[in-house]
PDB file of N, CA and C in Angstrom:
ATOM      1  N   UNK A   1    -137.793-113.478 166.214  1.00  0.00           N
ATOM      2  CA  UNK A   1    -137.627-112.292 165.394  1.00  0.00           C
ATOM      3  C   UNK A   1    -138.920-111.492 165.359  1.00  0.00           C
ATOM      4  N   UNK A   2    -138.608-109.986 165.479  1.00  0.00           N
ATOM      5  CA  UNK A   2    -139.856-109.305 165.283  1.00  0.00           C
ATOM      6  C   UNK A   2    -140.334-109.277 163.644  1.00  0.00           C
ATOM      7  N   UNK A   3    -141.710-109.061 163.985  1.00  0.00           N
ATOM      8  CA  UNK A   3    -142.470-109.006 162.568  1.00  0.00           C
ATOM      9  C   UNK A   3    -141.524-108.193 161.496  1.00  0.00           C
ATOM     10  N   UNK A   4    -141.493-106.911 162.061  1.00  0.00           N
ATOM     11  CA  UNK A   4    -140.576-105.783 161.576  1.00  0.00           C
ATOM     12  C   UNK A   4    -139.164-106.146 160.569  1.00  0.00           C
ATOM     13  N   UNK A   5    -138.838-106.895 161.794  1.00  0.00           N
ATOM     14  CA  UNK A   5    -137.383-107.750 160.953  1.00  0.00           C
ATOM     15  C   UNK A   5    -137.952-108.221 159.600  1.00  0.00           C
ATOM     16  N   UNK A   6    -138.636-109.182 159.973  1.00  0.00           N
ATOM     17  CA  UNK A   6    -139.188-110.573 158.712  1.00  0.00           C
ATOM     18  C   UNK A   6    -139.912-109.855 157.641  1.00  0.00           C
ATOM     19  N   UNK A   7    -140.321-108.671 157.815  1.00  0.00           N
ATOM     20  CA  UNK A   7    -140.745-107.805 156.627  1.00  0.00           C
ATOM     21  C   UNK A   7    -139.802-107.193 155.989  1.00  0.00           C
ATOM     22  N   UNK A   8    -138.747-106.610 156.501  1.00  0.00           N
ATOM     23  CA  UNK A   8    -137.556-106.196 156.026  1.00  0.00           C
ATOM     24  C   UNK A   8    -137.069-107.216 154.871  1.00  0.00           C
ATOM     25  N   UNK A   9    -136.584-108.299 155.689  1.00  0.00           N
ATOM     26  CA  UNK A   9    -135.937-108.951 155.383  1.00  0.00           C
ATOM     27  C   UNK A   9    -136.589-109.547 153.510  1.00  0.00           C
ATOM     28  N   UNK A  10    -137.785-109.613 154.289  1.00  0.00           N
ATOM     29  CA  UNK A  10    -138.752-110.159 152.925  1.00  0.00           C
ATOM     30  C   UNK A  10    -138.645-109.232 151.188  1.00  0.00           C
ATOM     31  N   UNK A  11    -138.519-108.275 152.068  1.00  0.00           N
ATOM     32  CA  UNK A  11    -138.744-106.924 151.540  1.00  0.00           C
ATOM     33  C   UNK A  11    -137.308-106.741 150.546  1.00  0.00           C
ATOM     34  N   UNK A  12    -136.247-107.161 151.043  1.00  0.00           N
ATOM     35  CA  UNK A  12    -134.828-107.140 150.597  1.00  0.00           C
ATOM     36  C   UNK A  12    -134.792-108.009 149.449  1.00  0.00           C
ATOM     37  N   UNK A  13    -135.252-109.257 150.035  1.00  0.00           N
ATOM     38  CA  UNK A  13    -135.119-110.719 149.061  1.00  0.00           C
ATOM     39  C   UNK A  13    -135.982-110.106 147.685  1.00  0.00           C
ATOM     40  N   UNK A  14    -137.243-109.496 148.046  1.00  0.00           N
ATOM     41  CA  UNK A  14    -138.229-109.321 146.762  1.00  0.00           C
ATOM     42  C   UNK A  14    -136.949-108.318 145.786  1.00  0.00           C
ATOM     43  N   UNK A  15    -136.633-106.975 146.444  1.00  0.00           N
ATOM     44  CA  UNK A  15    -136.006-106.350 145.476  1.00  0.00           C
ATOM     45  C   UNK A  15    -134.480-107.115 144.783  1.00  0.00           C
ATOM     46  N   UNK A  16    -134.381-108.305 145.670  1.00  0.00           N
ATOM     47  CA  UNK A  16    -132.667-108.971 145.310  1.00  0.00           C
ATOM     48  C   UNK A  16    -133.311-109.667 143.972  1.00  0.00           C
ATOM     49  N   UNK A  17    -134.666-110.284 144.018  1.00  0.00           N
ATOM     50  CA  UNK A  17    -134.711-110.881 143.111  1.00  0.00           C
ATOM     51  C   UNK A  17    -135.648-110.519 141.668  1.00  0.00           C
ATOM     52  N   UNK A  18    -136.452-108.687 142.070  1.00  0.00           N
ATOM     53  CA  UNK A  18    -136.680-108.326 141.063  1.00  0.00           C
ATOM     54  C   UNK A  18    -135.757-107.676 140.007  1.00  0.00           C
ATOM     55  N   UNK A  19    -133.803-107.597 140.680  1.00  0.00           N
ATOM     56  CA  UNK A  19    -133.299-107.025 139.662  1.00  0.00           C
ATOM     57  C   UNK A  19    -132.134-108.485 139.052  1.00  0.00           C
ATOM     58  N   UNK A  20    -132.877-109.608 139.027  1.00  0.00           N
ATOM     59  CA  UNK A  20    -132.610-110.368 138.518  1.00  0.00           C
ATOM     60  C   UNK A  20    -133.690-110.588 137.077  1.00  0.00           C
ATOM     61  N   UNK A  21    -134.825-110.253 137.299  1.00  0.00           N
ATOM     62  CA  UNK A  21    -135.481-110.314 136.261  1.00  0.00           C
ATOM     63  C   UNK A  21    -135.385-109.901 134.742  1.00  0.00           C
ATOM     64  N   UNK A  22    -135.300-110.318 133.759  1.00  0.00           N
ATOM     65  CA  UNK A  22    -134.857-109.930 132.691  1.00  0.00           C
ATOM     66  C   UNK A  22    -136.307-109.877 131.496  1.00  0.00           C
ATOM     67  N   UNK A  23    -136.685-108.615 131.372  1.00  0.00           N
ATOM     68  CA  UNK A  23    -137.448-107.975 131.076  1.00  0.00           C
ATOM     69  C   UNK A  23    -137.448-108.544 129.280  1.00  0.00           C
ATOM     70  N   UNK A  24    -138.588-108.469 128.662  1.00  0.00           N
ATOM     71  CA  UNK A  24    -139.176-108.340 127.111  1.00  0.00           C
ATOM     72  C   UNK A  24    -138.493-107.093 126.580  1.00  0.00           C
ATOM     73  N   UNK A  25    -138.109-107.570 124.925  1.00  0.00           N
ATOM     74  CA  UNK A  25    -138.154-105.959 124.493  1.00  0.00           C
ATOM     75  C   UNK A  25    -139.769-105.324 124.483  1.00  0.00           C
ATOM     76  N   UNK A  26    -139.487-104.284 123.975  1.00  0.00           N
ATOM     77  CA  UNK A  26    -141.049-103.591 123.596  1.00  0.00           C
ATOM     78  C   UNK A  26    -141.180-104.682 122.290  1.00  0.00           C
ATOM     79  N   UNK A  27    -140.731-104.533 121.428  1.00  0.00           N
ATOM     80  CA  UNK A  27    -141.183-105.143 120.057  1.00  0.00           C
ATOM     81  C   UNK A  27    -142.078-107.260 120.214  1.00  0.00           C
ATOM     82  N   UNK A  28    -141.166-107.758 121.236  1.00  0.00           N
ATOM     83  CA  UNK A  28    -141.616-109.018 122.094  1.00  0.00           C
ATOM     84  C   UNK A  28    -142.654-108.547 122.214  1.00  0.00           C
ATOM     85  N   UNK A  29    -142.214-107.846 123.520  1.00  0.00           N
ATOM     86  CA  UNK A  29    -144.112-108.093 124.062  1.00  0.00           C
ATOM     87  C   UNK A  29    -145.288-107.713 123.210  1.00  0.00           C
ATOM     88  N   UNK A  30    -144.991-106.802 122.419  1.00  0.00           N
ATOM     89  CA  UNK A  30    -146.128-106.179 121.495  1.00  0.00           C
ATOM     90  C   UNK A  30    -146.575-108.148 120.884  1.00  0.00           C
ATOM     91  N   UNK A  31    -145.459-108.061 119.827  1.00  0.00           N
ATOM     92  CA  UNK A  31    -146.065-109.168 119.630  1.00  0.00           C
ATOM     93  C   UNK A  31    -146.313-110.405 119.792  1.00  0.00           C
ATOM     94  N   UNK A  32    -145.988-110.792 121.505  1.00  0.00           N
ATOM     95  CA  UNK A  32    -146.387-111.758 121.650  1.00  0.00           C
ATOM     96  C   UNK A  32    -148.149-111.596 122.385  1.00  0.00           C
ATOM     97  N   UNK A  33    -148.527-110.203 122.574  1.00  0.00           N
ATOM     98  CA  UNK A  33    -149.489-109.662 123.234  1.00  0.00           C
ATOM     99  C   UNK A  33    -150.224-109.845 122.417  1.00  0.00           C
ATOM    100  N   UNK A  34    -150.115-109.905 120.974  1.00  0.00           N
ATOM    101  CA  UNK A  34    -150.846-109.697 119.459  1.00  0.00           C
ATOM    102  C   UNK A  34    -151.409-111.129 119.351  1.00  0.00           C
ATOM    103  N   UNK A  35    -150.246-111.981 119.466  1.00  0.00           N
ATOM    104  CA  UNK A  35    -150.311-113.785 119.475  1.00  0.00           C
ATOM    105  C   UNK A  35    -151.630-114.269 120.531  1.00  0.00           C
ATOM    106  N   UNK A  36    -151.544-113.515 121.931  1.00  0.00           N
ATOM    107  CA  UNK A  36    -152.535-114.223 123.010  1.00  0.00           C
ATOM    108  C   UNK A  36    -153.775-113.839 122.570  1.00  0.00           C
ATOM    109  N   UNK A  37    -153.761-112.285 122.035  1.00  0.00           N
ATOM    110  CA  UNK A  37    -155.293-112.101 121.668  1.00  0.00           C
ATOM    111  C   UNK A  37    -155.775-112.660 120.717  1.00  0.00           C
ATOM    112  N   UNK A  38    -155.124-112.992 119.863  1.00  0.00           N
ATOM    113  CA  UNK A  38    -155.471-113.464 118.453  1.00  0.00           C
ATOM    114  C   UNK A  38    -155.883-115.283 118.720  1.00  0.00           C
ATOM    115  N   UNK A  39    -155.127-115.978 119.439  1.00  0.00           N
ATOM    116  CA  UNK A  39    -155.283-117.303 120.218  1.00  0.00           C
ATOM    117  C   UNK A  39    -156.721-116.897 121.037  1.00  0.00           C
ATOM    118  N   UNK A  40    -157.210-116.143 121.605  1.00  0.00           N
ATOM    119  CA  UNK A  40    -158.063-116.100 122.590  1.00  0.00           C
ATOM    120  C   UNK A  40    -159.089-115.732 121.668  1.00  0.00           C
ATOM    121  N   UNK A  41    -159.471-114.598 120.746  1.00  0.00           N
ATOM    122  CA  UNK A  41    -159.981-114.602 119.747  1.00  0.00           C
ATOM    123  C   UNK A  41    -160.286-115.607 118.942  1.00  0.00           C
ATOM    124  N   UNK A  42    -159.289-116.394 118.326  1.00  0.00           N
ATOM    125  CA  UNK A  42    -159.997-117.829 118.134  1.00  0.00           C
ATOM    126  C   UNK A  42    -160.824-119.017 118.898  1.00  0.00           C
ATOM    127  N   UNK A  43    -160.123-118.744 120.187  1.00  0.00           N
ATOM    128  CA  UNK A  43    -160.856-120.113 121.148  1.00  0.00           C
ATOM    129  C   UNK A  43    -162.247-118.989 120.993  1.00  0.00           C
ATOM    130  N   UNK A  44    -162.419-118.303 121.415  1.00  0.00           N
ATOM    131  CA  UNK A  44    -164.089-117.917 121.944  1.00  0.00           C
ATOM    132  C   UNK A  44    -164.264-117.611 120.539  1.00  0.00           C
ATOM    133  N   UNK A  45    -163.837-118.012 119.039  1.00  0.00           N
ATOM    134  CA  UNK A  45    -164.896-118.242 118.372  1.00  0.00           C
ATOM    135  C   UNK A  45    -165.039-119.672 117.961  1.00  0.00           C
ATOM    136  N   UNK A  46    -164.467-120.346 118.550  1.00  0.00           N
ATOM    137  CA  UNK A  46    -164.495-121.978 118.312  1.00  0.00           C
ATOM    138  C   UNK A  46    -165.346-121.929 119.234  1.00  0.00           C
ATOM    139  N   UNK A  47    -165.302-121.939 120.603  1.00  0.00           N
ATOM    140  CA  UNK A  47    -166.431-122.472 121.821  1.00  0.00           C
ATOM    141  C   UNK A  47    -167.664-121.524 121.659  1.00  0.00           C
ATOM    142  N   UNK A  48    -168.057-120.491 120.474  1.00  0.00           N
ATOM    143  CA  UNK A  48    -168.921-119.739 120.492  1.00  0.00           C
ATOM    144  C   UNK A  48    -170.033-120.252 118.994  1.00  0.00           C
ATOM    145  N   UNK A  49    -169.364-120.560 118.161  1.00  0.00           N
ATOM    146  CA  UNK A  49    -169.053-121.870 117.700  1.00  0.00           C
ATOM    147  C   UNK A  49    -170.438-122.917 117.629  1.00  0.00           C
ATOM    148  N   UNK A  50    -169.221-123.985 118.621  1.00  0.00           N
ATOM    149  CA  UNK A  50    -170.133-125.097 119.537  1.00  0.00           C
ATOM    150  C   UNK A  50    -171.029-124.416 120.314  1.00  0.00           C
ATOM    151  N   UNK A  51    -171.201-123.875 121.186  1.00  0.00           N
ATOM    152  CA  UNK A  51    -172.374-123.280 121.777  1.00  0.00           C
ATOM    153  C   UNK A  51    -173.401-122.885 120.623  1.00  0.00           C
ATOM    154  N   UNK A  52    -173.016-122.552 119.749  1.00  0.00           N
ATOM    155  CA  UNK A  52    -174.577-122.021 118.982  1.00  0.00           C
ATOM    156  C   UNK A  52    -174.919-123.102 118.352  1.00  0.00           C
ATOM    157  N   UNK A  53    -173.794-124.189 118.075  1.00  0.00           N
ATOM    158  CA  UNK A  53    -174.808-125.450 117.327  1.00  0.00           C
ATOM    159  C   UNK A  53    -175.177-126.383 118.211  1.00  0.00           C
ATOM    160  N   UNK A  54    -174.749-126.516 119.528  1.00  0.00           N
ATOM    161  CA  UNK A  54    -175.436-127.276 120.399  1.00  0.00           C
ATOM    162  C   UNK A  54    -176.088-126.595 120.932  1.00  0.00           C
ATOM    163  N   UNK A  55    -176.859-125.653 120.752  1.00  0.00           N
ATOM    164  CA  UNK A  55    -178.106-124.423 121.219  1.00  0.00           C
ATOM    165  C   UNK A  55    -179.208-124.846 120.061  1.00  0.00           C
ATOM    166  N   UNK A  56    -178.777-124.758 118.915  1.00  0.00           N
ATOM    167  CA  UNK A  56    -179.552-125.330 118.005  1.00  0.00           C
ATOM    168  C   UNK A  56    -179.970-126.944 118.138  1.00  0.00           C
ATOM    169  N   UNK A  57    -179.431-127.834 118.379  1.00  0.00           N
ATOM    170  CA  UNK A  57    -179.669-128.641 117.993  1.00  0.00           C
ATOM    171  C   UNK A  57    -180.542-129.168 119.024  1.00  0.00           C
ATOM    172  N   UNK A  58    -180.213-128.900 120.296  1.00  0.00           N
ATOM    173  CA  UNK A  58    -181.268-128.790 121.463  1.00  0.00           C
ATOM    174  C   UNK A  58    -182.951-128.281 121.361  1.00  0.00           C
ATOM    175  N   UNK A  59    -182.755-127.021 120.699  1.00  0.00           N
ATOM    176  CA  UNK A  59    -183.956-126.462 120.082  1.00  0.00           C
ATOM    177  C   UNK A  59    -184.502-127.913 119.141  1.00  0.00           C
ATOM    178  N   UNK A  60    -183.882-127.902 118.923  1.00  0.00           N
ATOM    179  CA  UNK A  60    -184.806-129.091 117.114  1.00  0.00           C
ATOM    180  C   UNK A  60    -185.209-130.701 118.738  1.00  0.00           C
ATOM    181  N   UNK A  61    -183.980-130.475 119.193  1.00  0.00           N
ATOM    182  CA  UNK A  61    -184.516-131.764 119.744  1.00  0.00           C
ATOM    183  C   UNK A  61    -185.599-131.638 121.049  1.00  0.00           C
ATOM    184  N   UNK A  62    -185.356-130.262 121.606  1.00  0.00           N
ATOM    185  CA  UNK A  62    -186.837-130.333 122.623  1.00  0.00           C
ATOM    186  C   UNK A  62    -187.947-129.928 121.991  1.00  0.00           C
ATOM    187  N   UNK A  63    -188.838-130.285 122.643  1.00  0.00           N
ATOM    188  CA  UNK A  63    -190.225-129.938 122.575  1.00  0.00           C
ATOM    189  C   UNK A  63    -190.379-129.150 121.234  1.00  0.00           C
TER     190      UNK A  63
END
């Protein structure tokens, strides 16, 4: 088969199976978009956190 074909073909399958996709409302995604930042917002202030007291405590313990 030419390239040509197998791109086609590829090309068919992608759109067969992007109108299978079943999309978020707006109101979902808003707030599940709200949920990741707010989760991610917490981790980097938990690991920001630990980094400043094991920054400190390094200080006290070197030199």
């Amino acid at each position: 088969m030419s390239i040509f074909k197998e791109t086609k073909k590829y090309i068919t399958g992608v759109k067969t199976e992007a109108k299978k996709v079943s999309w978020p409302s707006k109101k979902t995604a808003i707030k599940d978009s709200f949920i990741v930042i707010g989760i991610s917002l917490a981790a980097a202030a938990f690991l920001g956190g630990i980094d400043f007291a094991l920054n400190e405590i390094m200080k006290n313990i070197a030199f």
